[in-house]
Each structure stands twice: as structure tokens, then as C-alpha cells.
C-alpha atoms as a PDB file:
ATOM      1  CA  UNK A   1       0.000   0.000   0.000  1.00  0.00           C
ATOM      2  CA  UNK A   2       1.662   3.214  -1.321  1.00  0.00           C
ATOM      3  CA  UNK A   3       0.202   6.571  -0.498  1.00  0.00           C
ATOM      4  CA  UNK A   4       0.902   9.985  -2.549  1.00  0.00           C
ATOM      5  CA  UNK A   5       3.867  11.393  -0.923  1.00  0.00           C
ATOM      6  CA  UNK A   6       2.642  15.251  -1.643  1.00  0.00           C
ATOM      7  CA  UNK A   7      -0.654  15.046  -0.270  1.00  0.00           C
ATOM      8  CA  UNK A   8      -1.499  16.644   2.854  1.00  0.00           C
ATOM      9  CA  UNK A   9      -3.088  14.757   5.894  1.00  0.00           C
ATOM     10  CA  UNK A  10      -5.853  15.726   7.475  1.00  0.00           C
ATOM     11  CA  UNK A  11      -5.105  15.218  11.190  1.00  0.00           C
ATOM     12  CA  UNK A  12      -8.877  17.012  12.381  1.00  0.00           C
ATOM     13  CA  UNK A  13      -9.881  13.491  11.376  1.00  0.00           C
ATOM     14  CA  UNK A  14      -7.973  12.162  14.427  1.00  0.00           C
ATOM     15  CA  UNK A  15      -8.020  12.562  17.786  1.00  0.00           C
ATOM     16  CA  UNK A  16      -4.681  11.141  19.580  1.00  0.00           C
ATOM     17  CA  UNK A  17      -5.583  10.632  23.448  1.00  0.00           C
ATOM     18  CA  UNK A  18      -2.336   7.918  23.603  1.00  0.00           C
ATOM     19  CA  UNK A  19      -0.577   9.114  26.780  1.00  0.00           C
ATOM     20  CA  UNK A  20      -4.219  11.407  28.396  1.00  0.00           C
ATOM     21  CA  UNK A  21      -4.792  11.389  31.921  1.00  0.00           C
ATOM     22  CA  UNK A  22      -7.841  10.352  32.926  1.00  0.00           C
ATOM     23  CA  UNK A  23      -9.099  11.336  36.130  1.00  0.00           C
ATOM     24  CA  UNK A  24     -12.118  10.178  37.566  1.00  0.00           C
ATOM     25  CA  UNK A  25     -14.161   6.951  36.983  1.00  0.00           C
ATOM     26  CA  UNK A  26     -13.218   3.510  37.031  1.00  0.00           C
ATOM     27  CA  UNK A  27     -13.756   0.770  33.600  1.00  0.00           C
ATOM     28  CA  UNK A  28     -15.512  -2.361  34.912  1.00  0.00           C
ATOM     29  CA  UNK A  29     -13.223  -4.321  32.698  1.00  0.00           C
ATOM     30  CA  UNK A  30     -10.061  -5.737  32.914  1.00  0.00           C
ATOM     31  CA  UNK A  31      -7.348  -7.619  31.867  1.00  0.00           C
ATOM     32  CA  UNK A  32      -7.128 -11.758  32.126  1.00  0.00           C
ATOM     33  CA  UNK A  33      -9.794 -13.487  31.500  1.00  0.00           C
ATOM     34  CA  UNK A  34     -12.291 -10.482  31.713  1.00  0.00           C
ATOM     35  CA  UNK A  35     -10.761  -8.499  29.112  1.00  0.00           C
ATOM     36  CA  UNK A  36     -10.063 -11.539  26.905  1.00  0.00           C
ATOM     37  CA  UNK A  37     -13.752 -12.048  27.070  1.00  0.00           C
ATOM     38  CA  UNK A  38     -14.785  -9.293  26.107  1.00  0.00           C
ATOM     39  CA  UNK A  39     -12.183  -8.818  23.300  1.00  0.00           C
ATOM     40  CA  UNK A  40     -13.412 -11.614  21.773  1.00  0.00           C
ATOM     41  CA  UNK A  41     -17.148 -10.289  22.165  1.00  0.00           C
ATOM     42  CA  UNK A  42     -16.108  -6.943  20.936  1.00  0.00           C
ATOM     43  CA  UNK A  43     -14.048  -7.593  18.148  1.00  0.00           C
ATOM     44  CA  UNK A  44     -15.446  -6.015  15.257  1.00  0.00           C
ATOM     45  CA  UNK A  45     -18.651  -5.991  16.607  1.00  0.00           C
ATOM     46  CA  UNK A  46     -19.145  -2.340  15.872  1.00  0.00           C
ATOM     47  CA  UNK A  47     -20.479  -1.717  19.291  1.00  0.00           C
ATOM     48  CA  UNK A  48     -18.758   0.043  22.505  1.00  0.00           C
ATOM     49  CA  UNK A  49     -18.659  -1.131  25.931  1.00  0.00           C
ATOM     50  CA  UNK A  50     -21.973  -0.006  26.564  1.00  0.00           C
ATOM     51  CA  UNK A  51     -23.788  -2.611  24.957  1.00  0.00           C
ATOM     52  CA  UNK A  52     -21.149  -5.278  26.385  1.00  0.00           C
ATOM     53  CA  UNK A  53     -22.389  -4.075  29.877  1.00  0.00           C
ATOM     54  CA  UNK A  54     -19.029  -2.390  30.206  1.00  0.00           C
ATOM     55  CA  UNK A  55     -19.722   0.675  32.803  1.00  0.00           C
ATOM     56  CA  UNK A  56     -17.879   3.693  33.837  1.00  0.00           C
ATOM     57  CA  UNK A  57     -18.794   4.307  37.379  1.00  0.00           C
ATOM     58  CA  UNK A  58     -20.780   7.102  38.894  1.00  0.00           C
ATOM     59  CA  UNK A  59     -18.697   9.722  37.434  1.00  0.00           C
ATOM     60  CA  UNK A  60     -17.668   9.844  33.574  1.00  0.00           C
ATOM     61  CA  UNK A  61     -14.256  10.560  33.188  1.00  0.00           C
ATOM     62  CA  UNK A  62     -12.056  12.742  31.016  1.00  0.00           C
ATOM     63  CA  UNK A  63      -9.352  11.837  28.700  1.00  0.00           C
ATOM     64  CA  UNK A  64      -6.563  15.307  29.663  1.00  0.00           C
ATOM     65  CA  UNK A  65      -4.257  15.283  27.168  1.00  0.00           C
ATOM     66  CA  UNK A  66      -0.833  16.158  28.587  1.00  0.00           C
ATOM     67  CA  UNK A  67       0.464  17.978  25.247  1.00  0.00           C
ATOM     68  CA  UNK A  68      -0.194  18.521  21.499  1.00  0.00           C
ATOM     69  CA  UNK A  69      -1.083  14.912  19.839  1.00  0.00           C
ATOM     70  CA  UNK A  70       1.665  12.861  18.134  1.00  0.00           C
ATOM     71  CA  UNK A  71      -0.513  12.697  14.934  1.00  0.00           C
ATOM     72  CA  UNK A  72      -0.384  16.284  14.810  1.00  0.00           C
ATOM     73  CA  UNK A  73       2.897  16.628  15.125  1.00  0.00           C
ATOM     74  CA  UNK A  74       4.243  14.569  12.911  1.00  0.00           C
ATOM     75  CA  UNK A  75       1.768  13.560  10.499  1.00  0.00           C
ATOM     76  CA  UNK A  76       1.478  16.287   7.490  1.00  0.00           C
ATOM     77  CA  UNK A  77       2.028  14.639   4.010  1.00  0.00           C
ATOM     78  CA  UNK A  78       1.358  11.334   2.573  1.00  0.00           C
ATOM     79  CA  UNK A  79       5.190  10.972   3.032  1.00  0.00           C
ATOM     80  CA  UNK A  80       4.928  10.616   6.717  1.00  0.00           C
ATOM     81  CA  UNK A  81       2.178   7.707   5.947  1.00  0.00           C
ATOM     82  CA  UNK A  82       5.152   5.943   4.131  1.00  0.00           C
ATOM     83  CA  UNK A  83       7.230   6.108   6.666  1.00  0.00           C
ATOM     84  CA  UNK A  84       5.180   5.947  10.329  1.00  0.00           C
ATOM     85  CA  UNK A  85       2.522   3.553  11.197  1.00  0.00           C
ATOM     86  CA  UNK A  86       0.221   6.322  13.036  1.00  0.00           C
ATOM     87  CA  UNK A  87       0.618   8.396   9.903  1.00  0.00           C
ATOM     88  CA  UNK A  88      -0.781   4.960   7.812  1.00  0.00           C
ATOM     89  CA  UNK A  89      -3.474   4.916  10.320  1.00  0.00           C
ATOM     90  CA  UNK A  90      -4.360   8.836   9.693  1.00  0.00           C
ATOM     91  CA  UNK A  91      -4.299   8.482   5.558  1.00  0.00           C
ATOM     92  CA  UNK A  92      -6.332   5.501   5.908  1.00  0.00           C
ATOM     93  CA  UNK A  93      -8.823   7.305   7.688  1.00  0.00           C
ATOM     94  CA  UNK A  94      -8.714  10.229   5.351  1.00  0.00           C
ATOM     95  CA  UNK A  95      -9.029   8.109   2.568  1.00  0.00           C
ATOM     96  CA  UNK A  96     -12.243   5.596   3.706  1.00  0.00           C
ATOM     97  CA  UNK A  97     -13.946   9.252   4.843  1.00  0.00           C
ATOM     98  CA  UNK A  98     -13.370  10.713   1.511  1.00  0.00           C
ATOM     99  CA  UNK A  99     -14.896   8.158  -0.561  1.00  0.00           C
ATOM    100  CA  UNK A 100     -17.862   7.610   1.605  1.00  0.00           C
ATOM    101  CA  UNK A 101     -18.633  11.610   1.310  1.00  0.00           C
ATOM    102  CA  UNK A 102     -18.412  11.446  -2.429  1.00  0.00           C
ATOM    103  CA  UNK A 103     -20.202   7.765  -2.278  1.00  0.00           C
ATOM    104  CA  UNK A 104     -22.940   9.096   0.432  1.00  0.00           C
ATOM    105  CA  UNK A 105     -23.418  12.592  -2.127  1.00  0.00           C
ATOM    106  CA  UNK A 106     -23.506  10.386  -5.389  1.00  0.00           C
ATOM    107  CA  UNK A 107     -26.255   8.600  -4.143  1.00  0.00           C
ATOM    108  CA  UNK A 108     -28.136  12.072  -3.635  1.00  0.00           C
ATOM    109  CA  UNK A 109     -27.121  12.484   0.609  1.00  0.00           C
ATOM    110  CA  UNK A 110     -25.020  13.951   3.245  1.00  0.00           C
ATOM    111  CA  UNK A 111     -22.565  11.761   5.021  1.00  0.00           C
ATOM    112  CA  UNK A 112     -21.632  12.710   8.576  1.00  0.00           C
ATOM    113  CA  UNK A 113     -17.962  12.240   9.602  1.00  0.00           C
ATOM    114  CA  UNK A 114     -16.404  10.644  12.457  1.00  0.00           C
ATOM    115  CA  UNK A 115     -13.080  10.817  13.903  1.00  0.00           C
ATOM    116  CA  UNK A 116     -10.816   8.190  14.937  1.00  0.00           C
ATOM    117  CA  UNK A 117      -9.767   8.389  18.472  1.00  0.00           C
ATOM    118  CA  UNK A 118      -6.335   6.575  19.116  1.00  0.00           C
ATOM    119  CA  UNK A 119      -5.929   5.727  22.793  1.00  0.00           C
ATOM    120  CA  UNK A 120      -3.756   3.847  25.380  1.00  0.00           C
ATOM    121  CA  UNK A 121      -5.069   1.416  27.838  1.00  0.00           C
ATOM    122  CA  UNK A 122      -8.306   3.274  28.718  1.00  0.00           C
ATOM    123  CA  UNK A 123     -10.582   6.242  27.093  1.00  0.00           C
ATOM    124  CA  UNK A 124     -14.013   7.213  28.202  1.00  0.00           C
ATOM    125  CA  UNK A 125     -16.719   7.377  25.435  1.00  0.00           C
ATOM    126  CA  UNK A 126     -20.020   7.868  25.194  1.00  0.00           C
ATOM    127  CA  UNK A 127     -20.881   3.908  25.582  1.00  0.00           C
ATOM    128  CA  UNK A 128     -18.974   3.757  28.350  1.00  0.00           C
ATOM    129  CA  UNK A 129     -15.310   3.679  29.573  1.00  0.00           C
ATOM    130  CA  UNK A 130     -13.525   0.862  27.591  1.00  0.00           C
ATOM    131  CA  UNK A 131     -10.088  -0.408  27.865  1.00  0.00           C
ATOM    132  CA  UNK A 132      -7.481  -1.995  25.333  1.00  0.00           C
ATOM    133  CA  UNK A 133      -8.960  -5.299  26.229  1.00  0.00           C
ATOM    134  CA  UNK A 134     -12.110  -4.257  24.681  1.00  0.00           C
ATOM    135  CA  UNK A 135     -10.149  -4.147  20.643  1.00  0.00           C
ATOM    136  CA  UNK A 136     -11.299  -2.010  18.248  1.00  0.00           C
ATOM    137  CA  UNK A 137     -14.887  -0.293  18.595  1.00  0.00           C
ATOM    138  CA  UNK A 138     -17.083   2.033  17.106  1.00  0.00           C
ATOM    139  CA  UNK A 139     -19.629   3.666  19.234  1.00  0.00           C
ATOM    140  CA  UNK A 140     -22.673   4.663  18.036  1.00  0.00           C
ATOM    141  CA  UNK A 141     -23.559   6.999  20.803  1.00  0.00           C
ATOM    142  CA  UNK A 142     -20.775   9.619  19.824  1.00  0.00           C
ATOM    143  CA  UNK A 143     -20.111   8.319  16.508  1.00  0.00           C
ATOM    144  CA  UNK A 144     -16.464   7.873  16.562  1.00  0.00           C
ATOM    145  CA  UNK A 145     -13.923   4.673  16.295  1.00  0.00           C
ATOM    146  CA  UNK A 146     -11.610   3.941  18.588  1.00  0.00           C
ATOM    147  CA  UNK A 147      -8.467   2.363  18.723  1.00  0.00           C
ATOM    148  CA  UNK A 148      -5.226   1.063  20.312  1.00  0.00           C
ATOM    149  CA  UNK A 149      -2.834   0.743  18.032  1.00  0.00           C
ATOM    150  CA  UNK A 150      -1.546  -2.012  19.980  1.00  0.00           C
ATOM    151  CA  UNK A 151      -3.718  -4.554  19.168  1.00  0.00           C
ATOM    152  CA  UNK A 152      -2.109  -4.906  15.690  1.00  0.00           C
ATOM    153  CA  UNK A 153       0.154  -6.885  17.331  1.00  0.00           C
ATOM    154  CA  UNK A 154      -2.716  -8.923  19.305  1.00  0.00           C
ATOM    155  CA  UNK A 155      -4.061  -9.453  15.694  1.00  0.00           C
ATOM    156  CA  UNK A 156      -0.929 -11.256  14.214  1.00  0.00           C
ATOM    157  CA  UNK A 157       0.016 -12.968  17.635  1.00  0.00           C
ATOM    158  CA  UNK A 158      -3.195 -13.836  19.351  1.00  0.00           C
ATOM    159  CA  UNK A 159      -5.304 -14.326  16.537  1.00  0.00           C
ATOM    160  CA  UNK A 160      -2.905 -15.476  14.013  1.00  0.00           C
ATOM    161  CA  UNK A 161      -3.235 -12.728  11.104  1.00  0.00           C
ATOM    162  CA  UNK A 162      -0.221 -12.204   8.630  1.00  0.00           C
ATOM    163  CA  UNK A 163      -0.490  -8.804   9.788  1.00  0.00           C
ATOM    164  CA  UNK A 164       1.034  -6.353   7.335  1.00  0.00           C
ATOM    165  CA  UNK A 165      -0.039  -2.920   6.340  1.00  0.00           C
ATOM    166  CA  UNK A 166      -3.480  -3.211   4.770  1.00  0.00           C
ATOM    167  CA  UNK A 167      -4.656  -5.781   7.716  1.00  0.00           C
ATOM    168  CA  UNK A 168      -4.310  -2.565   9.759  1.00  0.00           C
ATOM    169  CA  UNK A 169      -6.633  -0.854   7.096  1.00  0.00           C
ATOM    170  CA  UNK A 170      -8.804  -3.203   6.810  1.00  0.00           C
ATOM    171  CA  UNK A 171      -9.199  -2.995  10.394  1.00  0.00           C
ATOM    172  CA  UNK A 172     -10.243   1.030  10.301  1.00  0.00           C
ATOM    173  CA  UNK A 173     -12.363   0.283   6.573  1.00  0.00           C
ATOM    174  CA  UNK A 174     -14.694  -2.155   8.465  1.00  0.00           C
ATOM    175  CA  UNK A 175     -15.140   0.319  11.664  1.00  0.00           C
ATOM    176  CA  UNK A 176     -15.845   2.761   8.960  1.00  0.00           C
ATOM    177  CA  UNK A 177     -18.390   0.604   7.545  1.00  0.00           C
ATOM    178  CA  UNK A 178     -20.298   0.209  10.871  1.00  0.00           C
ATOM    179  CA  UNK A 179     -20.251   3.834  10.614  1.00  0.00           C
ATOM    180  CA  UNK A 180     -22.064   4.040   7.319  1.00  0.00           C
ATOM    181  CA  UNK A 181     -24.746   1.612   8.534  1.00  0.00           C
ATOM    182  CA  UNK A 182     -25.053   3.819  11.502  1.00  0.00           C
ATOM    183  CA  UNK A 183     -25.710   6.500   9.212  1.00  0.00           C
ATOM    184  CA  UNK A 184     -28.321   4.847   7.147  1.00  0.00           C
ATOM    185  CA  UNK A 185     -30.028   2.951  10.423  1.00  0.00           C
ATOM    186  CA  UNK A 186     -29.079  -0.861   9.867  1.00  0.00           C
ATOM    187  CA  UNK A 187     -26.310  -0.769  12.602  1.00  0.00           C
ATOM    188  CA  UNK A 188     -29.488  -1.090  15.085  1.00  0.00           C
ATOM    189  CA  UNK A 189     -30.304  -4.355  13.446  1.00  0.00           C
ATOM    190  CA  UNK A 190     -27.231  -5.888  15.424  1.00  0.00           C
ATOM    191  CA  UNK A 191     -29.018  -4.739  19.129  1.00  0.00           C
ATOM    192  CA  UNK A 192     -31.581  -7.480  19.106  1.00  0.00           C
ATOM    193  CA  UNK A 193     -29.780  -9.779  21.156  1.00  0.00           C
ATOM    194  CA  UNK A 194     -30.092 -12.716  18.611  1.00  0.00           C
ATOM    195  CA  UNK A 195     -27.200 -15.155  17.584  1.00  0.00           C
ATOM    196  CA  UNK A 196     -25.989 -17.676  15.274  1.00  0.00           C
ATOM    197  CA  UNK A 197     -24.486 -18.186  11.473  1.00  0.00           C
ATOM    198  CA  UNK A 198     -27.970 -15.771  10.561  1.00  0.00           C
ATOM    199  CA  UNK A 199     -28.888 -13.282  13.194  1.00  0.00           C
ATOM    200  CA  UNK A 200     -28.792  -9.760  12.515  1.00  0.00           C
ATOM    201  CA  UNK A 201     -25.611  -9.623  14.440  1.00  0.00           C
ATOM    202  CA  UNK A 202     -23.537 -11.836  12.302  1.00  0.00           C
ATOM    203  CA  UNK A 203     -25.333 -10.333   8.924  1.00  0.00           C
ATOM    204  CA  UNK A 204     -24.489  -6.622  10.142  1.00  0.00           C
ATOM    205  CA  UNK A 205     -20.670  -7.735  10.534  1.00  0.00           C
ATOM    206  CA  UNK A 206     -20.626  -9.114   7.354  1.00  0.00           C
ATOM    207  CA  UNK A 207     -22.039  -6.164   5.800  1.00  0.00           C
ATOM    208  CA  UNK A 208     -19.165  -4.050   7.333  1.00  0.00           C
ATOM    209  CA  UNK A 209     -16.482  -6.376   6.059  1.00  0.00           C
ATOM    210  CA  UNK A 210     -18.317  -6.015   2.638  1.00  0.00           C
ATOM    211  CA  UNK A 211     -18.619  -1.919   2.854  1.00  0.00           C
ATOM    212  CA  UNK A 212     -14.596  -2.399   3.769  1.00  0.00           C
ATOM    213  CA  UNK A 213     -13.932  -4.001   0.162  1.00  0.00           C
ATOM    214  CA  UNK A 214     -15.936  -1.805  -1.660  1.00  0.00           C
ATOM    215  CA  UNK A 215     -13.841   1.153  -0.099  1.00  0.00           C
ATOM    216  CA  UNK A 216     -10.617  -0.728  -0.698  1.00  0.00           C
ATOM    217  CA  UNK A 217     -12.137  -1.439  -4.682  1.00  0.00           C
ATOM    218  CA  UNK A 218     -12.576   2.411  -4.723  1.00  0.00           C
ATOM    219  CA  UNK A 219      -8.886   3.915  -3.036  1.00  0.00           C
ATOM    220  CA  UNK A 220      -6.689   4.368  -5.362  1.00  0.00           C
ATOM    221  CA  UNK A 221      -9.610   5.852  -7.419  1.00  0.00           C
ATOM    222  CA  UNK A 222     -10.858   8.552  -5.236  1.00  0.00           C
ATOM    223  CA  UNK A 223      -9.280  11.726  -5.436  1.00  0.00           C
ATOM    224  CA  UNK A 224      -8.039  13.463  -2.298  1.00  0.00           C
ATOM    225  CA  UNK A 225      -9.580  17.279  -1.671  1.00  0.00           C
ATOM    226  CA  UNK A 226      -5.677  18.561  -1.672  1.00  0.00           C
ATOM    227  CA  UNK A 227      -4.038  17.000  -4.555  1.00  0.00           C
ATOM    228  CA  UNK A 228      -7.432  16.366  -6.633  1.00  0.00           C
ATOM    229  CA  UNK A 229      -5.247  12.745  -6.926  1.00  0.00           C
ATOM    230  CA  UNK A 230      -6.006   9.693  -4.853  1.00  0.00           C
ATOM    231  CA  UNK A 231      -4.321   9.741  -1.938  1.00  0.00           C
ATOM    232  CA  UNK A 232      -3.753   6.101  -1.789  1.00  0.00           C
ATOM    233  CA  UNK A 233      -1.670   5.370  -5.157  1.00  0.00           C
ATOM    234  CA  UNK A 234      -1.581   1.278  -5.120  1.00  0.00           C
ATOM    235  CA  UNK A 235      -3.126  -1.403  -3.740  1.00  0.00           C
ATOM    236  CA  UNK A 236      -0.958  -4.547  -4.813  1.00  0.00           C
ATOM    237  CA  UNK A 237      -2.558  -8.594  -4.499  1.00  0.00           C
ATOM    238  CA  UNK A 238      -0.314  -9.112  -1.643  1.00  0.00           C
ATOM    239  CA  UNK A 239      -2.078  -6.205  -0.168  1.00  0.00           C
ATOM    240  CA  UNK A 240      -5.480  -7.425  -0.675  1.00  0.00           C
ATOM    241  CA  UNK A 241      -4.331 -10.942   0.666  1.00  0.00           C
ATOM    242  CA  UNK A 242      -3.518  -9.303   4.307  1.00  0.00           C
ATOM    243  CA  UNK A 243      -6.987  -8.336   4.474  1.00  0.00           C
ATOM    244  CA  UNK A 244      -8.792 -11.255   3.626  1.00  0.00           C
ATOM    245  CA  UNK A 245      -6.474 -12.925   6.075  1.00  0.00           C
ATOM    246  CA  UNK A 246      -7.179 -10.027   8.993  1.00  0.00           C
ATOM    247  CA  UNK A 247     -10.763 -11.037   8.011  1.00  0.00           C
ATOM    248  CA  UNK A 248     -10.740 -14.764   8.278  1.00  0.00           C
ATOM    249  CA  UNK A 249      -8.688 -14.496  11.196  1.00  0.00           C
ATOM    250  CA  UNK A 250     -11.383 -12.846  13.252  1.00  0.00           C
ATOM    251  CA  UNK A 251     -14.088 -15.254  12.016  1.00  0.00           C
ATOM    252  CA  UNK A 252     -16.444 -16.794  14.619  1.00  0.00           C
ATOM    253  CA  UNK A 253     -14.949 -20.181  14.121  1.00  0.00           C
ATOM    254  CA  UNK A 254     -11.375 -19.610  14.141  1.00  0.00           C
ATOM    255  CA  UNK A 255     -11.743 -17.403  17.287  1.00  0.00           C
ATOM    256  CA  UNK A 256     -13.480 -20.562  19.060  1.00  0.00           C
ATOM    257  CA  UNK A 257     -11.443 -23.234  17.860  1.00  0.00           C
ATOM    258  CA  UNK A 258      -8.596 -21.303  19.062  1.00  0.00           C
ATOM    259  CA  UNK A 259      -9.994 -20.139  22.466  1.00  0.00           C
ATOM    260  CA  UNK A 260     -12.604 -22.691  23.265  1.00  0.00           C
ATOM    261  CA  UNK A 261     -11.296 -26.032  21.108  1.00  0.00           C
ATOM    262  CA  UNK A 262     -14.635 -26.198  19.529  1.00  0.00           C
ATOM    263  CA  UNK A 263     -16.390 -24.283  17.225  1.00  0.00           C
ATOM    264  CA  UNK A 264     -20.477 -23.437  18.497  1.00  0.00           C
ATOM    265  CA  UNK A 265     -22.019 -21.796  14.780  1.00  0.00           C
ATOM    266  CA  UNK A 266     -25.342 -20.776  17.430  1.00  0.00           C
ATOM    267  CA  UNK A 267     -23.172 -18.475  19.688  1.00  0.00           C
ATOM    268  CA  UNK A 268     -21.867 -16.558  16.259  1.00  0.00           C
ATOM    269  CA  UNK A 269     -22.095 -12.861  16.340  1.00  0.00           C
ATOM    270  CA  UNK A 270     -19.732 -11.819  12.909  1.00  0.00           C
ATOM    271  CA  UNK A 271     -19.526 -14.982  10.857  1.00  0.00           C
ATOM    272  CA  UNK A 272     -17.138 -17.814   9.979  1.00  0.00           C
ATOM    273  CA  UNK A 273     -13.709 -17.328   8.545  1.00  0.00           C
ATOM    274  CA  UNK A 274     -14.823 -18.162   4.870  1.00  0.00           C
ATOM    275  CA  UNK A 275     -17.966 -15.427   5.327  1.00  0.00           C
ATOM    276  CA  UNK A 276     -15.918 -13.057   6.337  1.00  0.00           C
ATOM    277  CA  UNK A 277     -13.003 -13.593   3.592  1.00  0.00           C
ATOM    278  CA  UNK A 278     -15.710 -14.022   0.816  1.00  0.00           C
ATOM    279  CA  UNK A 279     -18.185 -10.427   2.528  1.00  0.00           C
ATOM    280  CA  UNK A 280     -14.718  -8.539   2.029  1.00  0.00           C
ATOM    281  CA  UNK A 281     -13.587  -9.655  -1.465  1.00  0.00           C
ATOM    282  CA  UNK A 282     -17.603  -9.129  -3.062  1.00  0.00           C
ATOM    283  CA  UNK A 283     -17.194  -5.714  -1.798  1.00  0.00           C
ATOM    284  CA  UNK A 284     -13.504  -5.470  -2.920  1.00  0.00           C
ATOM    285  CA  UNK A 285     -14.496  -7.229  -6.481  1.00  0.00           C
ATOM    286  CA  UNK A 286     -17.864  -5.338  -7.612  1.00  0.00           C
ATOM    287  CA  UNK A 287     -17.062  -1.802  -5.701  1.00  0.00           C
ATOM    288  CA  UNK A 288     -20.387  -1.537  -5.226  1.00  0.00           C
ATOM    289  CA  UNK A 289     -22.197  -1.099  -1.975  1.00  0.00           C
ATOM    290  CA  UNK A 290     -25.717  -1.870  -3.375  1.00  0.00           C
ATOM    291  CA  UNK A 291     -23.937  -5.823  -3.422  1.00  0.00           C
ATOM    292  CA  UNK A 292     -23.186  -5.612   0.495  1.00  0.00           C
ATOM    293  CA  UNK A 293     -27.317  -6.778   0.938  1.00  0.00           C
ATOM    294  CA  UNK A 294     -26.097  -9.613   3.740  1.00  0.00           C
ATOM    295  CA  UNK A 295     -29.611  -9.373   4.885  1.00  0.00           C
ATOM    296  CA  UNK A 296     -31.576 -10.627   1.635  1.00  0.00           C
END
């Protein structure tokens, strides 16, 4: 993955908390077998803590940052996303925001953005105060993803991805995804409590993974407001192959065989390995999110 070395970054897209204070409140959730639980409920879900029961205490904290955000600092052109992994992180999220506002006004509306939030250990959000444990998450209450950055690492050694740079995307393209379907009202779908190879849960997952290939289909094709060139200049097979491996590697059944020794398709809440490979690559091969129906 090769971005456009003179483009600029838009760092307003991120909000680096990694090093905050936060006073105030204590997160319900933990490490050991707590937080591994509720990693592997959490992963991907597109949810935040909130709906995992995760609570804050009385009072909600406040993430105090204790100076001016790496990102900011050091992430300016698409140079720095060559060369720096947090830079990466902050094209990425340029890039999957600017196609879905030229997608969302193609289709005749208005798409609403949300930042990224890159934390350490803990950040308070509007579902909740959530911890590293928790993995990746997008809440719908504030409308904003969250990350550590340090579970890229948990994703090649605990769950047994390749890893690589476009995992990492593919990581941010499918939080972006639960995003859109927050934005067009099938996110809720997920909330009714049902499980198995087709609730609502597992179909809504899919769907993400699918909106994530039809973004990655459309990157190196959608221009960048600062260059009028896409920011992202090439997407290579191997690239493509990290994130259908990210994807499988999160699928219901290889997280249970892995964790549990079994594999339980009633207890599924995002879909086997092979659903969530084949969700990404129809999005990645037609481009298209009018083929991301996983509900019909």
C-alpha cells in the first residue's frame, strides 16, 4: 500500500488521546480473562462497551491530554504515511472518509464524519469507559472509532493474522463501515440480542467487512480534496491478501477453535472465517455497496 507522498493529511480526522490522563471513573473491565472475554465479544462488533455491559462508574471521566497529539505533530504529508505507522493509520482514515462523502453525495445524501480516536489502555466514550482489552470499537452513541494501536500486534500474535499494512486498514475500513450503517439505520439491526451463522448480528458484521472491500475497490480511485489525486496510489494482491487474512482471522470459528477447542455456529455474532473472507472480497471485487445486501 503506497500513499501519494505530496498530499497533505488531514489530522482534524484524528483525535490522539495515547498518553491522556484520565481522572475520575473507574472501567468495569479488565485484563485476564475479563478483558479476553470481552475482546473476543467486541471484536469487530461495531459496538462500545456499553452494549457489552461495560460501565464507567458514577462519574464519567475525562481523557486530559498532557500535550499537542503525536498525529499532529508529525503527520502532514502522505510521506509521513510511508514512513510511520500512526501516519498509515491517519491516511487511511482520510481516505475511507473521503470516498464515503463522495459515495454518500452520489447517491443524492449527506454523510456525517467521524473521527478516529487513538488511545492507550483506557478512554471514556459515550458507551462507556472501555479499555485496550475491549479491541477495536465504534460507538454509536458519539459516533467515533476507537483504537489502540496495539492490538495490531494482538491481531498477528493472538489471533494469528499475517499482519502487514493493509490488515491494519482493513481494520479502520470495516469500523468505517459500521459507521455508514449507523448513518443509514441498519447498525441497530445488530441490538436485538439474537445469535448464530444468521442473526442480525452476524449479517451486520458481514455487511461491514463487505462496505470495507468496496472502499478498498474504490482507493486508489478517489481523489483526495488537496491534490485532486487519490491519496492512496496502489493497492498490490499481496495487499489485498492481508486483508482477507485479517478477516478470516477474526471469524467466529477460528476465534473458538482457538480459544474454546470447539467451534459453536449458534453463539456466532460476525460470521465464519470463509464469510468473512468471501463479505470482504464481493465488496472489494464489484465496488459496489448496493452488493453488500447480507440481509436478503
Amino acid at each position: 500500500m503506497q500513499f501519494d507522498d505530496d498530499a497533505d493529511l488531514d489530522t482534524s480526522e484524528v483525535q490522539d488521546v495515547r498518553g491522556s490522563r484520565i481522572p475520575g471513573g473507574r472501567a468495569t473491565i479488565g485484563g485476564g480473562v475479563v478483558g479476553l472475554i470481552a475482546l473476543l465479544l467486541a471484536l469487530f462488533l461495531g459496538v462500545g462497551p456499553e452494549q457489552l455491559g461495560i460501565s464507567s462508574g458514577d462519574t464519567e471521566p475525562q481523557a486530559t491530554a498532557s500535550s499537542v497529539s503525536q498525529v499532529e505533530q508529525a503527520c502532514r504529508t502522505g510521506r509521513d504515511a510511508n514512513a510511520r505507522e500512526d501516519c498509515r493509520l491517519v491516511a487511511v482514515v482520510n481516505s475511507a472518509q473521503d470516498f464515503w462523502r463522495q459515495e454518500f453525495a452520489r447517491r443524492g445524501g449527506a454523510y456525517t464524519p467521524a473521527p478516529t480516536v487513538f488511545f492507550s489502555r483506557r478512554v471514556p466514550t459515550a458507551c462507556g469507559t472501555a479499555t485496550s482489552a475491549v479491541g477495536p470499537f465504534y460507538c454509536p452513541g458519539d459516533r467515533k472509532v476507537y483504537l489502540d494501536l496495539g492490538f495490531f500486534e494482538e491481531l498477528r500474535t493472538t489471533f494469528g493474522a499475517s499482519g502487514g499494512p493493509f490488515a491494519q486498514a482493513y481494520v479502520v475500513a470495516h469500523e468505517y463501515g459500521h459507521h455508514v450503517q449507523n448513518l443509514m439505520g441498519t447498525l441497530a439491526r445488530a441490538q436485538d440480542g439474537g445469535t448464530g451463522a444468521n442473526s442480525n448480528a452476524v449479517k451486520v458484521e458481514l455487511q461491514a467487512d463487505c462496505y470495507a472491500g468496496v472502499w478498498a475497490h474504490n482507493a486508489t480511485r478517489t481523489p483526495d480534496e488537496s491534490t485532486g489525486r487519490p491519496l492512496i496510489t496502489k493497492l498490490t494482491d499481496e495487499d489485498i491478501k492481508e486483508g482477507l487474512d485479517a478477516a478470516a482471522a477474526v471469524g467466529d470459528d477460528r476465534i473458538q477453535e482457538r480459544f474454546q477447542g470447539r467451534v459453536a455456529p449458534e453463539s456466532w455474532t460476525h460470521g465464519s472465517a470463509e464469510q468473512r473472507r468471501r463479505w470482504f472480497h464481493q465488496g472489494y471485487r464489484t465496488g459496489d455497496m448496493a452488493q453488500c445486501n447480507t440481509f436478503r
